[in-house]
C-alpha atoms as a PDB file:
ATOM      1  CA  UNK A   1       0.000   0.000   0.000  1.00  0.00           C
ATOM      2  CA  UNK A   2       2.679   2.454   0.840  1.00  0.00           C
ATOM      3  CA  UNK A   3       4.154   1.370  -2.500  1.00  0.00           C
ATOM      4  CA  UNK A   4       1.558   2.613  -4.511  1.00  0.00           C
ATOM      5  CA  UNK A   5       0.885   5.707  -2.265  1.00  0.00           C
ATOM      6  CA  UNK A   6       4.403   6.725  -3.470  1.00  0.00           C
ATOM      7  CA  UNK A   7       3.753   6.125  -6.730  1.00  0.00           C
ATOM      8  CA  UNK A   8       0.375   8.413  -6.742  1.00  0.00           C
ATOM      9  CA  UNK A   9       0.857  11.200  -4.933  1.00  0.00           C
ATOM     10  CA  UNK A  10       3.700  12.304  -7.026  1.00  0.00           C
ATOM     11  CA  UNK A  11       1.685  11.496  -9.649  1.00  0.00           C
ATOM     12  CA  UNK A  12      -1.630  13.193  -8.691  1.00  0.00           C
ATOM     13  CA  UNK A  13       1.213  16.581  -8.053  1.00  0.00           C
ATOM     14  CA  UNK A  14       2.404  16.474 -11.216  1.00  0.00           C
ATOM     15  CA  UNK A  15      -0.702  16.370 -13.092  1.00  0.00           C
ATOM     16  CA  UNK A  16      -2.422  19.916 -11.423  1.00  0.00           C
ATOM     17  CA  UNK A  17      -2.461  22.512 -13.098  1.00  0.00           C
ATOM     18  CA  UNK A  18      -2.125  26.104 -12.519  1.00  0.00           C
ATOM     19  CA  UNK A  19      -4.756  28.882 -11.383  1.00  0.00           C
ATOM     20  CA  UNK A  20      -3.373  30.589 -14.589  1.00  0.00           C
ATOM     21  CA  UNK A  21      -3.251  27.672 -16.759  1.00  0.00           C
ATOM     22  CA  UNK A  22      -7.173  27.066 -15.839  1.00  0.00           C
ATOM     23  CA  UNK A  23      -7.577  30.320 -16.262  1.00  0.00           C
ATOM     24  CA  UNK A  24      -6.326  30.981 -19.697  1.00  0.00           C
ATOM     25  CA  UNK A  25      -7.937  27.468 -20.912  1.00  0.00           C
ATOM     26  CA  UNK A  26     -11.000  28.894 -19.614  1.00  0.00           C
ATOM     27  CA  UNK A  27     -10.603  31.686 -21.370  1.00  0.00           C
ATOM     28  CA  UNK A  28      -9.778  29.789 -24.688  1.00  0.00           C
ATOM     29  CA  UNK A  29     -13.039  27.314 -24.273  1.00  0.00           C
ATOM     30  CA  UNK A  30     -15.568  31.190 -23.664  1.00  0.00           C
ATOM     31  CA  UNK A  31     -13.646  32.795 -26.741  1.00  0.00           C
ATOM     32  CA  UNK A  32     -14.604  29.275 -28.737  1.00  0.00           C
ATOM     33  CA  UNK A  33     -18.521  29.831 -27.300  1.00  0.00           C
ATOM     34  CA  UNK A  34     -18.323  33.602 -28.534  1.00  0.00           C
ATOM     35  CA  UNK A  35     -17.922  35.154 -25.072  1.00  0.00           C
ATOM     36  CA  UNK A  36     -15.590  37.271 -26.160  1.00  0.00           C
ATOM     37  CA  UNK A  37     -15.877  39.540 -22.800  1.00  0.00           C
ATOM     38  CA  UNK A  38     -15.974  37.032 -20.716  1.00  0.00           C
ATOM     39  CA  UNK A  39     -12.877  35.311 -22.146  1.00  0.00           C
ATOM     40  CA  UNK A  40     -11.213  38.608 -21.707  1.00  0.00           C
ATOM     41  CA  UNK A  41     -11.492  38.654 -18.095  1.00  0.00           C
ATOM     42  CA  UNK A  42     -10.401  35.086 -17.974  1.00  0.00           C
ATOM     43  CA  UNK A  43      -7.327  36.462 -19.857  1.00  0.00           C
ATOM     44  CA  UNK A  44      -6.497  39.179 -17.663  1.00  0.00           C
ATOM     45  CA  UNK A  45      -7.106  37.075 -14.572  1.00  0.00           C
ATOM     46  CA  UNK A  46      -4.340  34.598 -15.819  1.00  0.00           C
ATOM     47  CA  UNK A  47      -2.200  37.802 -16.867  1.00  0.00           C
ATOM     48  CA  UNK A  48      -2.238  39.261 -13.192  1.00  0.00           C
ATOM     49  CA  UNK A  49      -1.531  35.787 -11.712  1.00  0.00           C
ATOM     50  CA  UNK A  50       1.358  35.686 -14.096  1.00  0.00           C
ATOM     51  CA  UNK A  51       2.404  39.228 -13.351  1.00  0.00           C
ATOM     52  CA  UNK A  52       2.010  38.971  -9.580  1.00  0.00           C
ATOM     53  CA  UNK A  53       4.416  35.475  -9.195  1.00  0.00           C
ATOM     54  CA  UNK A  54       7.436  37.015  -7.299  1.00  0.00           C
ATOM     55  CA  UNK A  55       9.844  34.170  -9.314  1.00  0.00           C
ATOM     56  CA  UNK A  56       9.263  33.541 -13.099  1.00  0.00           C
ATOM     57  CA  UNK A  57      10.614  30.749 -15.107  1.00  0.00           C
ATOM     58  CA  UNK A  58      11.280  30.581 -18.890  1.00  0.00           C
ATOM     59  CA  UNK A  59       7.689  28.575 -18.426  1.00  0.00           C
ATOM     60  CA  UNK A  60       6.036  31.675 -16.214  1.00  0.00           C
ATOM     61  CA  UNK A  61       6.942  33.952 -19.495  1.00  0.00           C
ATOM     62  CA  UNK A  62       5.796  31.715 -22.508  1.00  0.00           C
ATOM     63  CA  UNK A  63       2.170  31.859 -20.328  1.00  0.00           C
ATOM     64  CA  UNK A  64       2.419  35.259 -19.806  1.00  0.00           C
ATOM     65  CA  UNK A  65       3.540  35.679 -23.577  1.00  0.00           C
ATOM     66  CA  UNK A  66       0.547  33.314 -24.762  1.00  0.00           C
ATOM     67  CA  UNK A  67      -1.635  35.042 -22.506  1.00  0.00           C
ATOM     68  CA  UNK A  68      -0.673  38.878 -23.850  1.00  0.00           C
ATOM     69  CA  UNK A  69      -1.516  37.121 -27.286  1.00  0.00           C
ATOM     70  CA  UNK A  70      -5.346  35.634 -26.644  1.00  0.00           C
ATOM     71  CA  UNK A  71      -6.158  39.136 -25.336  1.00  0.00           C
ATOM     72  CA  UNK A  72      -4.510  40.683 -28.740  1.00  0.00           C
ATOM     73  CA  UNK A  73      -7.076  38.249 -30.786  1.00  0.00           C
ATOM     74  CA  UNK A  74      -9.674  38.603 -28.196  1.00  0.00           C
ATOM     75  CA  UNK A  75      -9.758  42.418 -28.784  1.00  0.00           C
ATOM     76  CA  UNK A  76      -9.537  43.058 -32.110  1.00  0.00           C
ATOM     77  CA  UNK A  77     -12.531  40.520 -32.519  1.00  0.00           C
ATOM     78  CA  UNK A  78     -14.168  43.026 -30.712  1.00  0.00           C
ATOM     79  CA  UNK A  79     -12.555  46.010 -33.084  1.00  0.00           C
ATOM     80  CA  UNK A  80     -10.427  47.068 -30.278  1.00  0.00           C
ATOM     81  CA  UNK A  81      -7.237  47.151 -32.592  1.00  0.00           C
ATOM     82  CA  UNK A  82      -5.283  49.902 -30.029  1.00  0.00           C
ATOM     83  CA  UNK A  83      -5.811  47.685 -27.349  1.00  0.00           C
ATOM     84  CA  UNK A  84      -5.092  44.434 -29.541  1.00  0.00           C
ATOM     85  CA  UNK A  85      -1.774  45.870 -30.803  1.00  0.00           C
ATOM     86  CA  UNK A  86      -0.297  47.035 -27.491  1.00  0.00           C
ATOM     87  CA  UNK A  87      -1.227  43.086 -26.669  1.00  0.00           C
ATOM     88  CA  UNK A  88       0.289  41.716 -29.642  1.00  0.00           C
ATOM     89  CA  UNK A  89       3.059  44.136 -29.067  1.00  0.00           C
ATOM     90  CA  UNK A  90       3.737  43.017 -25.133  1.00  0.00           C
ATOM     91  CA  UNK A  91       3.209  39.146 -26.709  1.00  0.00           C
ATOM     92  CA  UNK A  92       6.038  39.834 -29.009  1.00  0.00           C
ATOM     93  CA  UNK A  93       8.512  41.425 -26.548  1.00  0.00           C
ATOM     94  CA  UNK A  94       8.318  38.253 -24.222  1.00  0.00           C
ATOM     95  CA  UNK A  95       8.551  35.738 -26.649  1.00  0.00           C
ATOM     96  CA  UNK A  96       9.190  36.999 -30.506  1.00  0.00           C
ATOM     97  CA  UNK A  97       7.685  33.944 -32.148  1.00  0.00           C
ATOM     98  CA  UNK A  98       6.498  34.001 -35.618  1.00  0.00           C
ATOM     99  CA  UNK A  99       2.851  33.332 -34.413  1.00  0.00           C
ATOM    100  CA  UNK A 100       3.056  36.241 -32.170  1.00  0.00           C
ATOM    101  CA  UNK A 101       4.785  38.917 -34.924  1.00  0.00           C
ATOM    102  CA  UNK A 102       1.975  37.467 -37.582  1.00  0.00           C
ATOM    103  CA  UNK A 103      -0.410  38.345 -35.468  1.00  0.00           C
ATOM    104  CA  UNK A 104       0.749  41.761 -34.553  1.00  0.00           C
ATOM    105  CA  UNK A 105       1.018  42.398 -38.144  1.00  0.00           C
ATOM    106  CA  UNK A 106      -2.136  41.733 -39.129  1.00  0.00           C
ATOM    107  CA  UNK A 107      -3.473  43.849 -36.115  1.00  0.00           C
ATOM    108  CA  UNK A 108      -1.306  47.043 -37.477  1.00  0.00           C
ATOM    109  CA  UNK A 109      -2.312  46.490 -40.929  1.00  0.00           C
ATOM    110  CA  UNK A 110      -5.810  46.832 -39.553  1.00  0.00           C
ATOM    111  CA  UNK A 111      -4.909  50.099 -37.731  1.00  0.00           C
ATOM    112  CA  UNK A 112      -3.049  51.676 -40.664  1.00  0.00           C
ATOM    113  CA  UNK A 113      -6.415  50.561 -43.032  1.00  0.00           C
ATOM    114  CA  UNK A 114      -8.924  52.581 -40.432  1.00  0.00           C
ATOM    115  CA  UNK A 115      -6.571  55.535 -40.121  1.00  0.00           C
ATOM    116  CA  UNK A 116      -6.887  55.511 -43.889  1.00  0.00           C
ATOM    117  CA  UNK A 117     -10.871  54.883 -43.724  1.00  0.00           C
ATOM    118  CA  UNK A 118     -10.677  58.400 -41.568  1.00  0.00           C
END
């Protein structure tokens, strides 16, 4: 019995996940379902967990990076393009990954069309 009690437990630890993990996969599953505001608080929630750690990892930073980047999307589907830039922009300062840069991209492409539009 002890046996397998050392086998679990460091199992069962291993396999939680993290307030802001749960919160930025909850924020992922309301942006699917159209939520778009209520995905953005998930997003933010999950960004002030992130920013609010008092020790960050490589790890801490992709989150934070990934998390920067669902807001960026989650605005401009709401036509927010400052606010989705300034996103994309933080996004691509933590982690400059071609996702993050495409992304950014399009956003300012967006912003350069409306200031055209005007």
């Amino acid at each position: 019995m002890k046996i397998l009690l050392y086998i679990c437990f460091p199992l069962l630890f291993m396999s939680c996940k993290s307030d802001t993990v749960l919160a930025i996969e909850r924020g992922i599953q309301l942006y699917d379902w159209g939520k778009i505001d209520d995905a953005i608080l998930e997003f933010n929630k999950a960004k002030y967990l992130q920013i609010s750690k008092k020790r960050q990892t490589y790890d801490d930073l992709k989150l934070l990076a990934q998390t920067h980047y669902n807001l960026s999307i989650s605005y401009a589907k709401l036509g927010m393009y400052k606010i989705a830039y300034q996103e994309a922009q933080h996004a691509v300062s933590l982690i400059p990954n071609q996702e993050y840069r495409e992304v950014l991209s399009l956003i300012e492409q967006k912003l350069i069309e409306l200031q055209h539009n005007n």
